[in-house]
C-alpha atoms as a PDB file:
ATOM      1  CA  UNK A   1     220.798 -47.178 110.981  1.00  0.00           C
ATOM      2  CA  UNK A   2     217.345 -47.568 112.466  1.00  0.00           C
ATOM      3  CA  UNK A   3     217.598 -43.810 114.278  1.00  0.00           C
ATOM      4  CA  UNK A   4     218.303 -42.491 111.089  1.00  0.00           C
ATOM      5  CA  UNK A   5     215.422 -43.724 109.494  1.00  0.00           C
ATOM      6  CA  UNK A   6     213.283 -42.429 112.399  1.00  0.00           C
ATOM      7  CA  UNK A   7     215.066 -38.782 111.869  1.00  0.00           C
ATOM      8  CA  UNK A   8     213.130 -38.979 108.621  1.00  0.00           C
ATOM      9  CA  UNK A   9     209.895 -39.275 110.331  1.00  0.00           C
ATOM     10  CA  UNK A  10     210.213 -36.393 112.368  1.00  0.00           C
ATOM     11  CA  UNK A  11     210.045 -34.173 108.860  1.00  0.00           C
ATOM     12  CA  UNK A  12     207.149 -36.164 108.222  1.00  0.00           C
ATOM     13  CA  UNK A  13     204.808 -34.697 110.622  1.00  0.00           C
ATOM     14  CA  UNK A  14     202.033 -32.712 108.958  1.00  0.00           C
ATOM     15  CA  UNK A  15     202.928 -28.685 108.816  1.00  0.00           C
ATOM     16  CA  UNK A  16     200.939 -25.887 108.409  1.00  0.00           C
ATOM     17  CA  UNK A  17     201.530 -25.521 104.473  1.00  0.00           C
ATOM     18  CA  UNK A  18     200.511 -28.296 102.557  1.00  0.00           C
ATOM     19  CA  UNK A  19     196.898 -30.125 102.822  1.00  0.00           C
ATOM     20  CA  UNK A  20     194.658 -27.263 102.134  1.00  0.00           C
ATOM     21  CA  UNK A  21     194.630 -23.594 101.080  1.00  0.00           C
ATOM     22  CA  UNK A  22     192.176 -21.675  99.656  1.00  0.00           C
ATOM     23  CA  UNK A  23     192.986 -20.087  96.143  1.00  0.00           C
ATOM     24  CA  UNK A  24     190.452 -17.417  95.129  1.00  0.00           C
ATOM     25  CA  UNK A  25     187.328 -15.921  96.644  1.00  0.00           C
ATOM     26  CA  UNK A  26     185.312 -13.351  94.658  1.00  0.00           C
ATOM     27  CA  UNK A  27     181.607 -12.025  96.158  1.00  0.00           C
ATOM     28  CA  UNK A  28     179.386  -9.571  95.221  1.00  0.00           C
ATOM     29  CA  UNK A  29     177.093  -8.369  97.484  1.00  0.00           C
ATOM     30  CA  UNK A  30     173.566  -9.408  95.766  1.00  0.00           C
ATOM     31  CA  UNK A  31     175.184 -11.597  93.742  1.00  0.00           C
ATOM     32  CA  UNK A  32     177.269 -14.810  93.987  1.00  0.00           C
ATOM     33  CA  UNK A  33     180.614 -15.299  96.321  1.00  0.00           C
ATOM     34  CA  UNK A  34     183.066 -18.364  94.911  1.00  0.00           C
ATOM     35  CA  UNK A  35     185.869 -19.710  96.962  1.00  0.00           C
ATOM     36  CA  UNK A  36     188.406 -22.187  95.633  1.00  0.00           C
ATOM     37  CA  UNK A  37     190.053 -24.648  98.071  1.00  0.00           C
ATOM     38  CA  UNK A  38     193.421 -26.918  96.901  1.00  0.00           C
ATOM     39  CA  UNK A  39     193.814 -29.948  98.852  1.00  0.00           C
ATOM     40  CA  UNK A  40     197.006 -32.352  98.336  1.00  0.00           C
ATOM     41  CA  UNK A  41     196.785 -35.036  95.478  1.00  0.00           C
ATOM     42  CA  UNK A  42     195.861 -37.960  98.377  1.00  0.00           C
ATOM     43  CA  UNK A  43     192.933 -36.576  99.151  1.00  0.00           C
ATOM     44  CA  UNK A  44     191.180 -36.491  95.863  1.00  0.00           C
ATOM     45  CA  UNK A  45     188.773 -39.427  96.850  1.00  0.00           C
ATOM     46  CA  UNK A  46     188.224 -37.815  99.869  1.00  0.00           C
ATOM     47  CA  UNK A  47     184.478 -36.164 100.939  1.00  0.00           C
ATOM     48  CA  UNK A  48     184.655 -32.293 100.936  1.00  0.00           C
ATOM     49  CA  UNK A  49     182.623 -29.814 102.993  1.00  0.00           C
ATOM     50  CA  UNK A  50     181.855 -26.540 103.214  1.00  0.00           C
ATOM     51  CA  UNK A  51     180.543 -25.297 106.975  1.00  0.00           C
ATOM     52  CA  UNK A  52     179.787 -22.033 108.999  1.00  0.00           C
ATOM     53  CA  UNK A  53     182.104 -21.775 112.137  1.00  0.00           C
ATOM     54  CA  UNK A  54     179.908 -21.293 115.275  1.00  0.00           C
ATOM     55  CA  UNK A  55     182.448 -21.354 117.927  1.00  0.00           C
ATOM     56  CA  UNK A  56     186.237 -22.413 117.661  1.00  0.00           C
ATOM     57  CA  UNK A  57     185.458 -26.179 117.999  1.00  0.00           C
ATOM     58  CA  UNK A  58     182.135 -26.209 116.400  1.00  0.00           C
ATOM     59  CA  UNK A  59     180.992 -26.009 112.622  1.00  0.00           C
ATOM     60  CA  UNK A  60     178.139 -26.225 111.103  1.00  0.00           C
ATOM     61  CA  UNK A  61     178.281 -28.170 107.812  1.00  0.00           C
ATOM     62  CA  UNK A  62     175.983 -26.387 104.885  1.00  0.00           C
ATOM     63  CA  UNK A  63     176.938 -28.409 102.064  1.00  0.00           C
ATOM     64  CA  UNK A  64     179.338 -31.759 101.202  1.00  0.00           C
ATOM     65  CA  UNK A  65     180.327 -33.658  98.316  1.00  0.00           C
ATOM     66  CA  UNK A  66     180.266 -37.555  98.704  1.00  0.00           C
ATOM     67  CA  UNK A  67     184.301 -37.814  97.680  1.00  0.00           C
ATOM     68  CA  UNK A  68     183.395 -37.476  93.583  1.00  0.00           C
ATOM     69  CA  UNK A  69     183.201 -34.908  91.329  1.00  0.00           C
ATOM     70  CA  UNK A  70     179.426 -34.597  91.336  1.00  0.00           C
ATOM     71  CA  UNK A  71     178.014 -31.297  92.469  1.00  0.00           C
ATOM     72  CA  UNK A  72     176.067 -30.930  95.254  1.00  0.00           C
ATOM     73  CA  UNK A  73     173.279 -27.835  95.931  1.00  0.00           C
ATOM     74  CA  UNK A  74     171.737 -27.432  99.486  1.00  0.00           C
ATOM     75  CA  UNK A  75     169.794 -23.957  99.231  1.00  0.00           C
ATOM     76  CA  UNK A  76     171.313 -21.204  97.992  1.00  0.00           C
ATOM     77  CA  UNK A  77     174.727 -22.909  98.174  1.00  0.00           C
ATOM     78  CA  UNK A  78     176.898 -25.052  95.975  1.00  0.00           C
ATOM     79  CA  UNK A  79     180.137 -27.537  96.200  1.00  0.00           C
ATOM     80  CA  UNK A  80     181.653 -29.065  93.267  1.00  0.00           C
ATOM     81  CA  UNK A  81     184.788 -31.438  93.367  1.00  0.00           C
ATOM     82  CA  UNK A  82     188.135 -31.204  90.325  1.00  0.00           C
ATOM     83  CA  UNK A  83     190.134 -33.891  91.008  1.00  0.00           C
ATOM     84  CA  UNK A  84     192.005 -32.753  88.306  1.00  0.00           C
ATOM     85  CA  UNK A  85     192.869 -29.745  89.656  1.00  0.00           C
ATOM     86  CA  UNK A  86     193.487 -30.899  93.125  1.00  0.00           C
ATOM     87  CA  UNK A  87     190.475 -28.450  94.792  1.00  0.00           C
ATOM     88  CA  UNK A  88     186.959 -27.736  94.877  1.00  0.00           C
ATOM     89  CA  UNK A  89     184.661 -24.459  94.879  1.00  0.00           C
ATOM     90  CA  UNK A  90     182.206 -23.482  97.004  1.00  0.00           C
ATOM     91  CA  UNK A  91     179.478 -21.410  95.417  1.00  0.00           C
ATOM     92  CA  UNK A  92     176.819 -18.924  97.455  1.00  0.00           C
ATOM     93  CA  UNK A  93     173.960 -17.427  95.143  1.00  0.00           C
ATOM     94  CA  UNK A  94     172.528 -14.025  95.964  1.00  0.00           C
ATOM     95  CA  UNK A  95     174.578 -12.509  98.871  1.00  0.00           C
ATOM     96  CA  UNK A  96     173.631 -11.071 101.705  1.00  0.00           C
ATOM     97  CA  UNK A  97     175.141  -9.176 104.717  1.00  0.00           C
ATOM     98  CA  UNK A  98     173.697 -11.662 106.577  1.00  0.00           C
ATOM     99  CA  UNK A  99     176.225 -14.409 104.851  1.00  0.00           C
ATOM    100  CA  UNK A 100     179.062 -12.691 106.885  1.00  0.00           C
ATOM    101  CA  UNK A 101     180.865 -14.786 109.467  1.00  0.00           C
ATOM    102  CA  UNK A 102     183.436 -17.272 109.704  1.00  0.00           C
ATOM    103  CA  UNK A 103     183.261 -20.023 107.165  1.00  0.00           C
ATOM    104  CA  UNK A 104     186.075 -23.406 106.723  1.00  0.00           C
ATOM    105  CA  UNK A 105     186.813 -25.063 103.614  1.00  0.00           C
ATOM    106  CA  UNK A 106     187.316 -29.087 105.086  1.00  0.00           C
ATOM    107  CA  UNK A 107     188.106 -32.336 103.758  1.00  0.00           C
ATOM    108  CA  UNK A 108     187.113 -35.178 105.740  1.00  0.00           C
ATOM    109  CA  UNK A 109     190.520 -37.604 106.962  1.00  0.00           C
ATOM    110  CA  UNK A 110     189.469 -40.832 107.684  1.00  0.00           C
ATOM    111  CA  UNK A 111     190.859 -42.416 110.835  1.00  0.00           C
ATOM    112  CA  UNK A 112     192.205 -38.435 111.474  1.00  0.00           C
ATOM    113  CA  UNK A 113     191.339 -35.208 111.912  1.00  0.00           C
ATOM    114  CA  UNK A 114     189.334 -32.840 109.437  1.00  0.00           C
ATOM    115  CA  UNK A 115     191.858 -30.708 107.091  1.00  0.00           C
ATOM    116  CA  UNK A 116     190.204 -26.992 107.463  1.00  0.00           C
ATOM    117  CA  UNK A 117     191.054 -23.322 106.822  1.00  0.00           C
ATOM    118  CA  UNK A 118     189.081 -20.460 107.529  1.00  0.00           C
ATOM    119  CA  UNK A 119     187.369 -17.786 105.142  1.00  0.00           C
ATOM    120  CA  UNK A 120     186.093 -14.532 106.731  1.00  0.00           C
ATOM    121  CA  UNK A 121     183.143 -13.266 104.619  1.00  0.00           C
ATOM    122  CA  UNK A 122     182.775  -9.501 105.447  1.00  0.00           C
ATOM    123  CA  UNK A 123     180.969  -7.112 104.407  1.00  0.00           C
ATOM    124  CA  UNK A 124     183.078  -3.969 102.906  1.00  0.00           C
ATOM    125  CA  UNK A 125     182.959  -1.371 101.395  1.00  0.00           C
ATOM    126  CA  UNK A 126     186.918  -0.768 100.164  1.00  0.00           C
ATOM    127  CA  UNK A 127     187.669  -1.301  96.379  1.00  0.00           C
ATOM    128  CA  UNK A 128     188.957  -5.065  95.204  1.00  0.00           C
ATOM    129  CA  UNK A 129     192.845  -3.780  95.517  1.00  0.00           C
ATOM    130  CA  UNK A 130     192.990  -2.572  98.908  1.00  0.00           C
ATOM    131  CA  UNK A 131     191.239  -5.954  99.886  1.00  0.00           C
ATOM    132  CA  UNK A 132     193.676  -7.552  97.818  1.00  0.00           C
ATOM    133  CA  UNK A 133     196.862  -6.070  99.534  1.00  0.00           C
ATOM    134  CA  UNK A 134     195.072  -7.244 102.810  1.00  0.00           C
ATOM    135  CA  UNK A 135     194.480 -10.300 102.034  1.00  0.00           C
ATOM    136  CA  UNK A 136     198.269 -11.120 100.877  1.00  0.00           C
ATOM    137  CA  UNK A 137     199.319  -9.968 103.870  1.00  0.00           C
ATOM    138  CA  UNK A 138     197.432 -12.038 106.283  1.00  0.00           C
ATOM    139  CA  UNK A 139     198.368 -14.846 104.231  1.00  0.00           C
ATOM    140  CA  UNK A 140     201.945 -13.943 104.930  1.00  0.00           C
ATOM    141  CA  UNK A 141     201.764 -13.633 108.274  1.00  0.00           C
ATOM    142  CA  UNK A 142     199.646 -16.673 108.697  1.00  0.00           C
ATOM    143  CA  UNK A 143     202.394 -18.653 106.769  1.00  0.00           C
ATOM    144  CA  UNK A 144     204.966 -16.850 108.862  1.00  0.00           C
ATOM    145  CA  UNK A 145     203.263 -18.217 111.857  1.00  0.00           C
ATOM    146  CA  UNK A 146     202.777 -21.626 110.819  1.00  0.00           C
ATOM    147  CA  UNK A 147     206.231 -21.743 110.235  1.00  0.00           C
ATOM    148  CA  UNK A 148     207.108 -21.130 114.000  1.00  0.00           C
ATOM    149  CA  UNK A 149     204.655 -23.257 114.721  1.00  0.00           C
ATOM    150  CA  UNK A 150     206.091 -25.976 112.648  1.00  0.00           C
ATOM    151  CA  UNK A 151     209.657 -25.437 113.806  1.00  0.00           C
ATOM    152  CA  UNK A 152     208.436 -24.944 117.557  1.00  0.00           C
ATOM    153  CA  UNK A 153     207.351 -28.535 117.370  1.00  0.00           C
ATOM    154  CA  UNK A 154     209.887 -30.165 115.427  1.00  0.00           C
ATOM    155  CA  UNK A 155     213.053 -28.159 116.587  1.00  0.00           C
ATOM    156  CA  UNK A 156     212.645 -30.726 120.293  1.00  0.00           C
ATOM    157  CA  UNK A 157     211.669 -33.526 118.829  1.00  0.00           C
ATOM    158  CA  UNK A 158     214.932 -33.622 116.080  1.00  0.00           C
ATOM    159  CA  UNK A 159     217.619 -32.478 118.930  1.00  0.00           C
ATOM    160  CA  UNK A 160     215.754 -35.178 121.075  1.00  0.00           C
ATOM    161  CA  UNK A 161     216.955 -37.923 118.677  1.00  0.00           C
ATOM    162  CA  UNK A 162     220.101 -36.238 118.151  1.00  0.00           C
ATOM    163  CA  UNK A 163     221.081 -36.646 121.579  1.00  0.00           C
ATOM    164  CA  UNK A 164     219.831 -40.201 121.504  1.00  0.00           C
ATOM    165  CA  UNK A 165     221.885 -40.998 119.237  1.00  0.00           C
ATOM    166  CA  UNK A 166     225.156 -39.555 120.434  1.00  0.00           C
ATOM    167  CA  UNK A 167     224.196 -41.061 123.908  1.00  0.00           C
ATOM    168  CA  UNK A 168     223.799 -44.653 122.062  1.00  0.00           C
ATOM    169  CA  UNK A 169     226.677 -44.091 120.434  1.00  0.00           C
ATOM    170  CA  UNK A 170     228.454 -43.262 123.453  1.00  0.00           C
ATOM    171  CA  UNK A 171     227.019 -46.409 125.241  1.00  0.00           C
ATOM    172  CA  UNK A 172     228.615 -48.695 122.838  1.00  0.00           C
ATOM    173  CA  UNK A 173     231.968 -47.619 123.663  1.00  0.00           C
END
């Protein structure tokens, strides 16, 4: 029976869905841009960050909470925790072009990894419902992806104990 239980673990490996997505952003140029990031329920307790991406393994953290509720203000930017609501927003005041770039929402993991997805801020110049249908779109294919991803991992490691087990089984006879 012990196999069996392992089988379980193999659909326990973290995926690309779950831990954290980002909800809502809304900017004005000149005026304020507010994203909302979700995180999963066991990281309420956990400190969350808000950083610039300067290269694909490097960010740059601007603001973080301390793993409560209370809001935190560096500059012109603010981060404030609802552990009711399982997410936290990140606030910039008076928007600039030069606020473009790539930013991550993150929640620090203890003994792990940082949890973090991107947010392009661009500058643009389409109307809110063309960047809309845009932005639903990436997020489908980006789901799509992680998906493949997810199975492309998995898939070997579930026909791996499969065949262990028919082998063990086969040993026994």
């Amino acid at each position: 029976m012990q196999p069996l239980s392992l089988l379980g673990l193999v659909f326990l490996l973290p995926g690309c869905f779950s831990d954290l997505t980002v909800l809502k952003m809304h900017a004005i140029l000149g005026g304020l841009a507010s994203v909302e990031c979700r995180y999963d329920e066991w990281y309420k307790g956990n400190p969350k960050y808000w950083c610039k991406e300067m290269s694909k393994t490097s960010c740059d953290k601007i603001v973080e909470t301390s793993g409560t509720e209370e809001p935190v203000r560096k500059g012109k930017v603010s981060i404030r925790d609802n552990h009711s609501l399982n997410q936290f927003t990140v606030t910039i005041d008076e928007l600039t072009n030069s606020d473009s770039g790539m930013y991550k929402c993150g929640v620090i993991v203890r003994g792990g990894s940082d949890l973090m997805v991107p947010v392009n801020v661009t500058e643009t110049t389409r109307g809110p419902e063309d960047a809309f249908h845009k932005d639903i779109s990436s997020i489908r294919y980006l789901v799509y992806m992680c998906f493949l991803v997810s199975i492309a991992l998995k898939a070997p490691i579930f026909l791996g104990m499969i065949l262990a087990i028919i082998w063990m089984r086969s040993k026994k006879t």
